[in-house]
Protein backbone atom coordinates (compact mmCIF):
# COMPACT_ATOMS: atom_id res chain seq x y z
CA UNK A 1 -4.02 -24.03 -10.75
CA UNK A 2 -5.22 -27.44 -10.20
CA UNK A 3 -3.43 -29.92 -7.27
CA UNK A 4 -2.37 -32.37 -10.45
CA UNK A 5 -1.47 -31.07 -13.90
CA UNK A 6 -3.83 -32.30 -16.72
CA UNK A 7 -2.47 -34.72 -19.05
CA UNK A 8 -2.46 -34.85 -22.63
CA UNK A 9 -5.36 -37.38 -23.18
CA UNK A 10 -7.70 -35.48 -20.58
CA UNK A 11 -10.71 -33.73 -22.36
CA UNK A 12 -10.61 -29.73 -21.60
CA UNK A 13 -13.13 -28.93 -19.09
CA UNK A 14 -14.85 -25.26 -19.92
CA UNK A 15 -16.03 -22.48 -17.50
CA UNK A 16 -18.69 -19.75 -18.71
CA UNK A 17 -17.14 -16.20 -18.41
CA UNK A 18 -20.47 -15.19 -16.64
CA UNK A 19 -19.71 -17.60 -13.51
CA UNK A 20 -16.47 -15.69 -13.01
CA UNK A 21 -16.24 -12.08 -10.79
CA UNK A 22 -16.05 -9.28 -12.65
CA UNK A 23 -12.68 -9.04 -11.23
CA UNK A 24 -11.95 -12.04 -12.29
CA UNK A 25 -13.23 -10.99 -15.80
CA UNK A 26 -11.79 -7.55 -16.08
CA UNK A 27 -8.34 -9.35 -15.12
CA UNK A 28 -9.13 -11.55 -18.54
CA UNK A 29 -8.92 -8.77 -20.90
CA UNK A 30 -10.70 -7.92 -23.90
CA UNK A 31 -11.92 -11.46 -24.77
CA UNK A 32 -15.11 -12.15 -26.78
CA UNK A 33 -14.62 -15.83 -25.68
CA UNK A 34 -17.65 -17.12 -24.15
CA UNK A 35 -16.15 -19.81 -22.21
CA UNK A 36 -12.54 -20.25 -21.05
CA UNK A 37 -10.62 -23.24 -20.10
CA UNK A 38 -10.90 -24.51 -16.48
CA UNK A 39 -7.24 -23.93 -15.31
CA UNK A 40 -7.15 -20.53 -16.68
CA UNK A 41 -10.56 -19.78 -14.70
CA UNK A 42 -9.04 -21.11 -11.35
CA UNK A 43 -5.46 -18.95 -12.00
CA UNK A 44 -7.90 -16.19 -12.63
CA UNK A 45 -9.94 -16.50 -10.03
CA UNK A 46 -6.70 -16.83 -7.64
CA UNK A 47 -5.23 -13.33 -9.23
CA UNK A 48 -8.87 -11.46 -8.35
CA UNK A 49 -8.94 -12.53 -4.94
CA UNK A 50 -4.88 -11.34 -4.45
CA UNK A 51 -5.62 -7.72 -6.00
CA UNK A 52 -9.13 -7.65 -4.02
CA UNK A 53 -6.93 -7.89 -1.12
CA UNK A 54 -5.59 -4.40 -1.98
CA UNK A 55 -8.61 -3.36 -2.44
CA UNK A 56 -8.68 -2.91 -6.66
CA UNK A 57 -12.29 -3.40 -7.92
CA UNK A 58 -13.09 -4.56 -11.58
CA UNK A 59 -13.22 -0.79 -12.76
CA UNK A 60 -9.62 0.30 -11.54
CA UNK A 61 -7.47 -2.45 -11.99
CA UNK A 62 -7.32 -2.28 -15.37
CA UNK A 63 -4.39 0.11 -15.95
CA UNK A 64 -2.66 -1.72 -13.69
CA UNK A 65 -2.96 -5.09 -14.26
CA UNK A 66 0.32 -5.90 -16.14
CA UNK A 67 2.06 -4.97 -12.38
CA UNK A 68 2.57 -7.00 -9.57
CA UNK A 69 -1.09 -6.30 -7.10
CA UNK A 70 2.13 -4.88 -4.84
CA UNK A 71 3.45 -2.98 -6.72
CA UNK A 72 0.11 -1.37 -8.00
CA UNK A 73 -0.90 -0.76 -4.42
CA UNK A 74 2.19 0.85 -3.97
CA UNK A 75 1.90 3.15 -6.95
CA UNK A 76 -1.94 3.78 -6.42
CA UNK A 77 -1.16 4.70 -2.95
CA UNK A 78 1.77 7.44 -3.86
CA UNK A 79 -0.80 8.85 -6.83
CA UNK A 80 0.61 7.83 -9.64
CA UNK A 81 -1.00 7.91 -12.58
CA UNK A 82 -0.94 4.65 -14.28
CA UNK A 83 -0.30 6.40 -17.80
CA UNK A 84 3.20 7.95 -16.83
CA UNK A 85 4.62 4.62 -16.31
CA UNK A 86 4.57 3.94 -20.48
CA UNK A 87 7.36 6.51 -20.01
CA UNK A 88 10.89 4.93 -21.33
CA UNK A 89 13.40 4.76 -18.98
CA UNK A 90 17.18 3.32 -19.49
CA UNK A 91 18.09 0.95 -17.02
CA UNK A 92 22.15 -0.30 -16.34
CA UNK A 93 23.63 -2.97 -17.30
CA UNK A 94 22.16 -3.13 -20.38
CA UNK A 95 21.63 0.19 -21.14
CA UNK A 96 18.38 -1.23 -23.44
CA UNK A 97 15.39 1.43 -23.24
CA UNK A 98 12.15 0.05 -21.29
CA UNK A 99 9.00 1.52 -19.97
CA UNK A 100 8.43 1.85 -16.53
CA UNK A 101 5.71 -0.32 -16.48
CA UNK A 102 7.81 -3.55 -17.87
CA UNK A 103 11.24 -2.05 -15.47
CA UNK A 104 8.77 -2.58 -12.58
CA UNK A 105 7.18 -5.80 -13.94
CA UNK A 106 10.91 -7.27 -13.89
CA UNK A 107 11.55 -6.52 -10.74
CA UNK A 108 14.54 -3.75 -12.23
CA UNK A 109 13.21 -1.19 -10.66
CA UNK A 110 11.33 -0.44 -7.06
CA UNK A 111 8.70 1.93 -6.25
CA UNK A 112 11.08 4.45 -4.75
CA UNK A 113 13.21 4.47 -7.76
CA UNK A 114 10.60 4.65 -10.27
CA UNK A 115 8.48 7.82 -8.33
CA UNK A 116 12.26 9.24 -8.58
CA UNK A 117 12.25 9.19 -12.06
CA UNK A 118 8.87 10.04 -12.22
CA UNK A 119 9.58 13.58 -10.29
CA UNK A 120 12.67 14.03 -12.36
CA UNK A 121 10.87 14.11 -15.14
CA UNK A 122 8.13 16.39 -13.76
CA UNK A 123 8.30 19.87 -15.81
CA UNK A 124 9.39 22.78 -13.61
CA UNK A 125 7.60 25.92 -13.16
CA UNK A 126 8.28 28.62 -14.97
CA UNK A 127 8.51 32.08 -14.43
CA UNK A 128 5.27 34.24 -15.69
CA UNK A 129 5.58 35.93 -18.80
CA UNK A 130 6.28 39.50 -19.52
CA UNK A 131 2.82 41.16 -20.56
CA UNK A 132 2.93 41.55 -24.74
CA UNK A 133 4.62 44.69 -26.26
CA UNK A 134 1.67 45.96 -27.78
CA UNK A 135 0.14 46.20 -24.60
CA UNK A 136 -3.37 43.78 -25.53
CA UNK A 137 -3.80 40.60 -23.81
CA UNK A 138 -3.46 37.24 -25.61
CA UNK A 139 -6.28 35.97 -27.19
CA UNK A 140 -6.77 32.96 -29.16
CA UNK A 141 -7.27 34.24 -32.46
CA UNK A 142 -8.35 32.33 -35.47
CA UNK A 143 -5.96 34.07 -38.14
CA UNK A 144 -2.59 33.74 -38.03
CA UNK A 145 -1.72 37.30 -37.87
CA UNK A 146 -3.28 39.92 -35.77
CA UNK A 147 -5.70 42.65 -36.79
CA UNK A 148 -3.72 46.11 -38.10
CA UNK A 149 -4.62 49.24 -36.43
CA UNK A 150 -5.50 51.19 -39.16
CA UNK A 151 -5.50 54.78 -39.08
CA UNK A 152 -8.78 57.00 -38.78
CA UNK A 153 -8.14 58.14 -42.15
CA UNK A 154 -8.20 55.17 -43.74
CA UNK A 155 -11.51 54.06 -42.10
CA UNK A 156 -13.89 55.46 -44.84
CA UNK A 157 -11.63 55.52 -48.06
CA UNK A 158 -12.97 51.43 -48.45
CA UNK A 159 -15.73 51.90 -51.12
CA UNK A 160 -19.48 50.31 -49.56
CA UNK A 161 -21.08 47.98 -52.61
CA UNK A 162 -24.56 49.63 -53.34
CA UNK A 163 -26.00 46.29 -54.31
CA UNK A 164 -26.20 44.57 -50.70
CA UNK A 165 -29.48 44.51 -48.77
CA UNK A 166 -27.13 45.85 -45.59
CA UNK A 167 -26.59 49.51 -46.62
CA UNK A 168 -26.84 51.68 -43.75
């Protein structure tokens, strides 16, 4: 931000999107605004150089932009996947669901306690299967029953049409 804040009567001053870092642009968002105002362009510019210091680039940081650069680091570092933290989580006093994401953005939660919840809510391995009864393996099939066994006998009581070029 500027040393002075702008008053009321001061005209807007305007910075071209294409003089900013592609940091600095990715941490914009999806904007088809050619030009942005001057103090947003200095805040942004500030917020590219902090998560450049933890080494985000303009292709990752865009999952994790609504986090603290700290936090993200953090995260990124354990291998989180930026996805899991839409999870909802309850969070005393209030007992209000939340996702991760916004629990960490508050400051309600820390790292530690959110990979916690993260690896609590990890699906455990289960045991392997019994083979089938009828002793095939499973196949994807594309009917929703599977295919009778019909006896030998059967096999040439079906009467062949005489009329089809594939008589053999």
């Amino acid at each position: 931000m500027s040393a002075r804040p702008r008053s009321s009567g001061e005209p807007v001053r305007w910075v071209p999107v294409s003089k900013l870092s592609p940091l600095a642009y990715a941490l914009l968002g999806e904007s088809s605004a050619d030009d942005v105002p001057r103090h947003v362009a200095d805040r942004v510019t500030k917020l590219a150089a902090l998560w450049e210091k933890y080494g985000f680039t303009h292709e990752t940081v865009r999952p994790w932009k609504d986090l603290p650069p700290a936090v993200a680091d953090q995260l990124s570092a354990r291998g989180v996947n930026p996805s899991t933290l839409d999870l909802e989580v309850t969070i005393a006093p209030g007992d209000e669901p939340t996702t991760l994401r916004r629990a960490l953005a508050a400051d309600l939660l820390t790292v530690d306690e959110a990979c916690a919840r993260l690896d609590a809510a990890k699906p455990t391995a289960t045991a392997p299967t019994a083979p089938p009864a009828n002793g095939r393996p499973a196949t994807p099939s594309l009917f929703s029953h599977p295919i009778a066994d019909l006896p030998t006998s059967q096999q040439g009581d079906r009467p062949k049409p005489t009329h089809t070029p594939f008589n053999a």
